[in-house]
PDB file of N, CA and C in Angstrom:
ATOM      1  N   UNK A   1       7.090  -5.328  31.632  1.00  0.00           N
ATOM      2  CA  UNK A   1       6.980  -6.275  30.536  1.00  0.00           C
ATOM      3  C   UNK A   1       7.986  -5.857  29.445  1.00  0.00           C
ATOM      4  N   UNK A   2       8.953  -7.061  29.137  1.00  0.00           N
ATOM      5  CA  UNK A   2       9.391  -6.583  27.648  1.00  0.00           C
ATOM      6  C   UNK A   2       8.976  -6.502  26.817  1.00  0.00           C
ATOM      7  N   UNK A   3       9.887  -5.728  25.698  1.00  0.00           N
ATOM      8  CA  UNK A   3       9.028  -5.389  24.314  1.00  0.00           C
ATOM      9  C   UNK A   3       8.670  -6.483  23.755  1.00  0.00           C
ATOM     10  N   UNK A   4       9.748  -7.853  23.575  1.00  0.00           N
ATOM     11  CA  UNK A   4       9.487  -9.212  23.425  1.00  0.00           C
ATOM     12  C   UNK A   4       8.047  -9.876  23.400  1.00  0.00           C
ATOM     13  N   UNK A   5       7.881  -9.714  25.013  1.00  0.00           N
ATOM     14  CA  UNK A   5       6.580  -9.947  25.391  1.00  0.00           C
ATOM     15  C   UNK A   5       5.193  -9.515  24.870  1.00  0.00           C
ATOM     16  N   UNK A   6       5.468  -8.377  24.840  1.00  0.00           N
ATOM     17  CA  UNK A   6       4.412  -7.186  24.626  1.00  0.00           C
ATOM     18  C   UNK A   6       3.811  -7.581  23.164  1.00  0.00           C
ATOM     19  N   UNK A   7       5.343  -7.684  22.069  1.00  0.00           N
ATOM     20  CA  UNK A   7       5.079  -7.627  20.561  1.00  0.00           C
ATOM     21  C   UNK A   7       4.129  -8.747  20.285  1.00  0.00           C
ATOM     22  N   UNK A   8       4.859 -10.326  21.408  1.00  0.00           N
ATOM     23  CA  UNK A   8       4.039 -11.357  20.946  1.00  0.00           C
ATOM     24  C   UNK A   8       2.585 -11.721  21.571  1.00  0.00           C
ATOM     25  N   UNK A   9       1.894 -10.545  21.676  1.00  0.00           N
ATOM     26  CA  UNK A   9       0.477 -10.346  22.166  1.00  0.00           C
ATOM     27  C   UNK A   9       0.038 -10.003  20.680  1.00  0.00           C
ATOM     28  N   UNK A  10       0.468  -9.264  19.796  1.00  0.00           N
ATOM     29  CA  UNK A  10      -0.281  -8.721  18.791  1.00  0.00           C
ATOM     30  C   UNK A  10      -1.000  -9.869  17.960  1.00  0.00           C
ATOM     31  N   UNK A  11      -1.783  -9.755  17.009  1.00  0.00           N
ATOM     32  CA  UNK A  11      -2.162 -11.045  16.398  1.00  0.00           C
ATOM     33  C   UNK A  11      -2.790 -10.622  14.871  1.00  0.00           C
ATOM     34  N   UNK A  12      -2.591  -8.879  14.862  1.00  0.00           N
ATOM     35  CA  UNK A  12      -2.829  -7.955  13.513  1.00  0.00           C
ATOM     36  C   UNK A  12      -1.419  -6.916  13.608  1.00  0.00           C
ATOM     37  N   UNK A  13      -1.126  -6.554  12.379  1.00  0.00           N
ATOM     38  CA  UNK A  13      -0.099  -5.932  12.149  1.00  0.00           C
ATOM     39  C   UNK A  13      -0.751  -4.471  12.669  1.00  0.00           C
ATOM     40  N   UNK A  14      -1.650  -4.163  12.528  1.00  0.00           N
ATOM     41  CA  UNK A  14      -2.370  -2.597  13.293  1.00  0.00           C
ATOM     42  C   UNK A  14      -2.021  -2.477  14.831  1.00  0.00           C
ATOM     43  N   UNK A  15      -2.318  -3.817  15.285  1.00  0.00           N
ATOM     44  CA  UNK A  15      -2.380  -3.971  17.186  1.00  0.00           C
ATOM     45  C   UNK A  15      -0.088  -4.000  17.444  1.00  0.00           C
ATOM     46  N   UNK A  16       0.340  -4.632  16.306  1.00  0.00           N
ATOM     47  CA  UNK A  16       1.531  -4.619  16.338  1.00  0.00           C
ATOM     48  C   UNK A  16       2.502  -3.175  16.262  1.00  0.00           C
ATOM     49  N   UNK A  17       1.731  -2.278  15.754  1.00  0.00           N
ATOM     50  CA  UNK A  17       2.318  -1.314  15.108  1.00  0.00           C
ATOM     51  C   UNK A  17       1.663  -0.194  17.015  1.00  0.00           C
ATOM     52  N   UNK A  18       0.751  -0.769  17.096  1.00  0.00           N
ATOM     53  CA  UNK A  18       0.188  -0.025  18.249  1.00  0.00           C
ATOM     54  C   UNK A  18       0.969  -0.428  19.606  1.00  0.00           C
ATOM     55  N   UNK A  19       1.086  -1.518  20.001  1.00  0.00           N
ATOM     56  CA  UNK A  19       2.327  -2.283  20.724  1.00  0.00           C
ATOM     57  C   UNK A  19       3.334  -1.446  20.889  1.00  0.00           C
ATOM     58  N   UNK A  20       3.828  -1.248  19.720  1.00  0.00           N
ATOM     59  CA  UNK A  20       5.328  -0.465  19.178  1.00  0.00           C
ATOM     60  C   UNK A  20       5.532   0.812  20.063  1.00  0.00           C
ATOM     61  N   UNK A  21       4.400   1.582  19.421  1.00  0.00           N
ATOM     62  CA  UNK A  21       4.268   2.974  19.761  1.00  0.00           C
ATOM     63  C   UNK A  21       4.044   3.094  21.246  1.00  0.00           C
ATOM     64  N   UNK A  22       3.260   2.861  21.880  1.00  0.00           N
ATOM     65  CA  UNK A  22       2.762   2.845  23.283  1.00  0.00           C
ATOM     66  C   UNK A  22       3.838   2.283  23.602  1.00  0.00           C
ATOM     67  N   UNK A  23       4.847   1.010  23.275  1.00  0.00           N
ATOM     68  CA  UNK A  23       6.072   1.045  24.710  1.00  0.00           C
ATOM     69  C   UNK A  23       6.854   1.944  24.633  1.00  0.00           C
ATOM     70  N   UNK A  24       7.505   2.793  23.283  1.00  0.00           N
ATOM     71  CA  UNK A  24       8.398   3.287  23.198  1.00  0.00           C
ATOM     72  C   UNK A  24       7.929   5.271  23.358  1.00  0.00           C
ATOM     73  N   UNK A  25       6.394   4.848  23.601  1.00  0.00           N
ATOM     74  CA  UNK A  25       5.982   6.694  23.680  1.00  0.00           C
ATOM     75  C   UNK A  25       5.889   7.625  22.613  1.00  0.00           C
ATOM     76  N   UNK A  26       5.803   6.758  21.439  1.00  0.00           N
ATOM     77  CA  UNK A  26       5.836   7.326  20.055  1.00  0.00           C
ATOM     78  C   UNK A  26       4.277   7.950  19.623  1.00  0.00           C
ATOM     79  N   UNK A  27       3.906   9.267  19.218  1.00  0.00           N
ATOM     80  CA  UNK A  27       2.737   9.679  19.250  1.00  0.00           C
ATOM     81  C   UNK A  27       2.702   8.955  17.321  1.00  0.00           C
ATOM     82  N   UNK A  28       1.342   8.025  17.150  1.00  0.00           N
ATOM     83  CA  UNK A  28       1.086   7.170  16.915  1.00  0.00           C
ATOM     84  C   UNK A  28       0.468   7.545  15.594  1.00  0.00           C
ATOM     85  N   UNK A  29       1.501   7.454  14.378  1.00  0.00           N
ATOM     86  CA  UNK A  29       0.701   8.678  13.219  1.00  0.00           C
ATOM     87  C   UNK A  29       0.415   7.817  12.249  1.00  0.00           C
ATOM     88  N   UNK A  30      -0.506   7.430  11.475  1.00  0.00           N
ATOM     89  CA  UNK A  30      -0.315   6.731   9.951  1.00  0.00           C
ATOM     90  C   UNK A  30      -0.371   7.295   8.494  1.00  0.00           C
ATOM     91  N   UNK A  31       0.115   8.804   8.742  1.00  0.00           N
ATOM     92  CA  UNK A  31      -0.270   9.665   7.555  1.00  0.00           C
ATOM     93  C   UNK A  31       0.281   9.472   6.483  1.00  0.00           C
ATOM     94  N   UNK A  32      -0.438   9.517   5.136  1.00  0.00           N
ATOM     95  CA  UNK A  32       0.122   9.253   3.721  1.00  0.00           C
ATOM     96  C   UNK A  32       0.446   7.797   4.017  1.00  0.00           C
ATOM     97  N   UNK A  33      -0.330   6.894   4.802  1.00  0.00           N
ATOM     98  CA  UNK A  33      -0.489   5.309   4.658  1.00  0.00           C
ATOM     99  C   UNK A  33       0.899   4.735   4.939  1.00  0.00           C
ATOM    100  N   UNK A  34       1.864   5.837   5.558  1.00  0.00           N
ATOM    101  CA  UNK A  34       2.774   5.275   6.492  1.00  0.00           C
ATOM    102  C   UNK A  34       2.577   4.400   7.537  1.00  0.00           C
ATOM    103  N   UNK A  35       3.373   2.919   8.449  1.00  0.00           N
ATOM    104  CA  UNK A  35       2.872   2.798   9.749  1.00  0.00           C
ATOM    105  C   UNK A  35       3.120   3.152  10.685  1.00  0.00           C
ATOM    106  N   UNK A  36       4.587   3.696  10.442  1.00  0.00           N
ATOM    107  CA  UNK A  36       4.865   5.036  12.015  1.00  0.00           C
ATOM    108  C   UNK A  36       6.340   5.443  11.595  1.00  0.00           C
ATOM    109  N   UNK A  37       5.832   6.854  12.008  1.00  0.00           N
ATOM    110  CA  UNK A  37       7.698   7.408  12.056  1.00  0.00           C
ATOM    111  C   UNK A  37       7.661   8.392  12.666  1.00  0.00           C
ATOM    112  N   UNK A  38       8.978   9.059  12.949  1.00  0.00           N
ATOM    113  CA  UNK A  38       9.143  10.016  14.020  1.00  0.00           C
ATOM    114  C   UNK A  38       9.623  11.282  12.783  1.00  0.00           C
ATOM    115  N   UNK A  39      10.568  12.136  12.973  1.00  0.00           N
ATOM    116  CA  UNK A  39      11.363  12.990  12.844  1.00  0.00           C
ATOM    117  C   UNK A  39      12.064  12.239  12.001  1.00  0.00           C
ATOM    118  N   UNK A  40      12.797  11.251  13.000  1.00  0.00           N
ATOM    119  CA  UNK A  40      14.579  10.671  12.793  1.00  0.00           C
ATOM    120  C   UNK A  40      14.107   9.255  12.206  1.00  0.00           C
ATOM    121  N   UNK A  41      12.783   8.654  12.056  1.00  0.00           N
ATOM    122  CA  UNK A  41      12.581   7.333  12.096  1.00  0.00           C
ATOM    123  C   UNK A  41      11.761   6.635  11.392  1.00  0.00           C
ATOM    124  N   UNK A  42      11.447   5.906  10.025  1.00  0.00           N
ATOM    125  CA  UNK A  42      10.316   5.607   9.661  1.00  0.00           C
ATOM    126  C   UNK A  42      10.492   3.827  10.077  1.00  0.00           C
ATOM    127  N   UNK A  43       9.212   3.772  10.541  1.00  0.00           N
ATOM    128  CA  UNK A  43       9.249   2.358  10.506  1.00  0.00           C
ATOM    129  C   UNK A  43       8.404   1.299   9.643  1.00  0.00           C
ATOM    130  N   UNK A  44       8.692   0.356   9.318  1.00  0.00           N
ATOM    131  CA  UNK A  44       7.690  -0.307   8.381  1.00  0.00           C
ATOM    132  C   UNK A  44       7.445  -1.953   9.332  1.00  0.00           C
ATOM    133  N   UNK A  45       6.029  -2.105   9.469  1.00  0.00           N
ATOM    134  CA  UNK A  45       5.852  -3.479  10.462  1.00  0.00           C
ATOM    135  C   UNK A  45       4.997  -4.189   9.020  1.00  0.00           C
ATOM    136  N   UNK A  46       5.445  -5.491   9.690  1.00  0.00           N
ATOM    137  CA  UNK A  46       5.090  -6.851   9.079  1.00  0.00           C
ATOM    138  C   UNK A  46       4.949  -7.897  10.017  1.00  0.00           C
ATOM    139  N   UNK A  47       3.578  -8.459  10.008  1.00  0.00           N
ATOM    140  CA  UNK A  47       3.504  -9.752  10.696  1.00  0.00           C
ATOM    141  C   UNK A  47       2.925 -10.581   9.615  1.00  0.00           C
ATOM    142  N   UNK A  48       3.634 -11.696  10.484  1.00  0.00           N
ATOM    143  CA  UNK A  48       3.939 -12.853   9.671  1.00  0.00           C
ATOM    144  C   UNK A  48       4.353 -13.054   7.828  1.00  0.00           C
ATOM    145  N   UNK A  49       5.181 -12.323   7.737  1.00  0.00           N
ATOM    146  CA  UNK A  49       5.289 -11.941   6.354  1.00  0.00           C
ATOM    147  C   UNK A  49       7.092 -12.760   6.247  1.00  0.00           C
ATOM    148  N   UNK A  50       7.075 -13.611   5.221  1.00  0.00           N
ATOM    149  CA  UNK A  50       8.092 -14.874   5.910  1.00  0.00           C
ATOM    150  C   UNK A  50       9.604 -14.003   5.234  1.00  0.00           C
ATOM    151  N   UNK A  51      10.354 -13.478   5.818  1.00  0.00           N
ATOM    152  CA  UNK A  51      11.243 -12.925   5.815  1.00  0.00           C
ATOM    153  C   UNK A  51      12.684 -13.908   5.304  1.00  0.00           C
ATOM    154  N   UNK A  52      12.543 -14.999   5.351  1.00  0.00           N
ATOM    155  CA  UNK A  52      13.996 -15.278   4.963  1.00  0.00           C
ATOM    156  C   UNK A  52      13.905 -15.941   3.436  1.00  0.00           C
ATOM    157  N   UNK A  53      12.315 -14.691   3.363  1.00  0.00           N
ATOM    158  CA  UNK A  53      12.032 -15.255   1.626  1.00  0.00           C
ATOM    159  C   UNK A  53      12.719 -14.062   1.041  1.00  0.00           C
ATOM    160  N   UNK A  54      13.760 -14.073   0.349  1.00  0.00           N
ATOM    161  CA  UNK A  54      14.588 -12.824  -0.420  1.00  0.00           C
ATOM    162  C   UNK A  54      13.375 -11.893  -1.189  1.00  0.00           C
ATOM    163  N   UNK A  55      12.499 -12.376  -1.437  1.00  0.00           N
ATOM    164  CA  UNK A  55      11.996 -11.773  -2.694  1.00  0.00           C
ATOM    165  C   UNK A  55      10.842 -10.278  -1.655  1.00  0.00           C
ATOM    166  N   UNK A  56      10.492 -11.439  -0.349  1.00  0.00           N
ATOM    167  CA  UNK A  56       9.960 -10.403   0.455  1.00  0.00           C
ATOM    168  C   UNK A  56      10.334  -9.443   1.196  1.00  0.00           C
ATOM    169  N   UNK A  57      11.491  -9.674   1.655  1.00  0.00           N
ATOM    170  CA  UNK A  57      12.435  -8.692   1.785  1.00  0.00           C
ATOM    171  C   UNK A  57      12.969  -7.685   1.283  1.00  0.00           C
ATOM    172  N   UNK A  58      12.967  -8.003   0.231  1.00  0.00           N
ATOM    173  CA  UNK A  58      13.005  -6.861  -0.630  1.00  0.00           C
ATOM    174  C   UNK A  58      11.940  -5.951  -1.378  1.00  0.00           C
ATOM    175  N   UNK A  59      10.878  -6.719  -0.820  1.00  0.00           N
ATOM    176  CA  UNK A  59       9.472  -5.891  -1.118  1.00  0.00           C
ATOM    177  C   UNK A  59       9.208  -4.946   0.299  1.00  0.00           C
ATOM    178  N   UNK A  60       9.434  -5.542   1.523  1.00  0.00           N
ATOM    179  CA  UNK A  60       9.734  -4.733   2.597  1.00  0.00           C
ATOM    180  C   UNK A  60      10.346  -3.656   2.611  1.00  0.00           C
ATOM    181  N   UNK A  61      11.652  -3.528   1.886  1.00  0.00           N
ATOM    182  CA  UNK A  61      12.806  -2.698   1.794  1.00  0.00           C
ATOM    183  C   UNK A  61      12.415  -1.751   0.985  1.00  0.00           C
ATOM    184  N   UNK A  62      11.826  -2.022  -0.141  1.00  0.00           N
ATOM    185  CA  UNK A  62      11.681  -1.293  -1.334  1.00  0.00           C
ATOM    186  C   UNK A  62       9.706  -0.072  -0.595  1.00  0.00           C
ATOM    187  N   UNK A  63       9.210  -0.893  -0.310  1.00  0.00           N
ATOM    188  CA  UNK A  63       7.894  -0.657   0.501  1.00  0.00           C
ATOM    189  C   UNK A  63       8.481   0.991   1.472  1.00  0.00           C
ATOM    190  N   UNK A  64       9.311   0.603   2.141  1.00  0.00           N
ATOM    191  CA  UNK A  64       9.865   1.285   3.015  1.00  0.00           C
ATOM    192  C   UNK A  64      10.545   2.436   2.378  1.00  0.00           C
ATOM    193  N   UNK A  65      11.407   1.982   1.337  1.00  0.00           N
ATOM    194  CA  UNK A  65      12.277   3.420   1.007  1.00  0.00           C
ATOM    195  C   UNK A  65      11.003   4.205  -0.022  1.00  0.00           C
TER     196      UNK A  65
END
């Protein structure tokens, strides 16, 4: 199954973030209310959060750094 596939099963940003981890083998951490990162990698997930709204995007971005 692709990741494609896989992602559009989720239907909560928790089950999305869990998706993530389990295809790619990522041991699955949320510490200090992070939603996952590695070493080399932080990631920040959003579902349905309308992205080609500038203002959210940059709440994403800013969320993240």
């Amino acid at each position: 199954m692709s990741l494609a596939q896989t992602l559009a099963d989720a239907s909560t940003e928790e089950e999305l973030k869990n998706f993530f981890a389990k295809f790619f083998r990522i041991k699955l951490s949320t510490k200090n209310y992070i939603d996952l990162y590695t070493a080399q990698i932080l990631f920040e997930f959003k579902l349905d959060a309308p992205l080609a709204n500038v203002q959210m995007r940059a709440a994403c971005i800013a969320q993240t750094l």
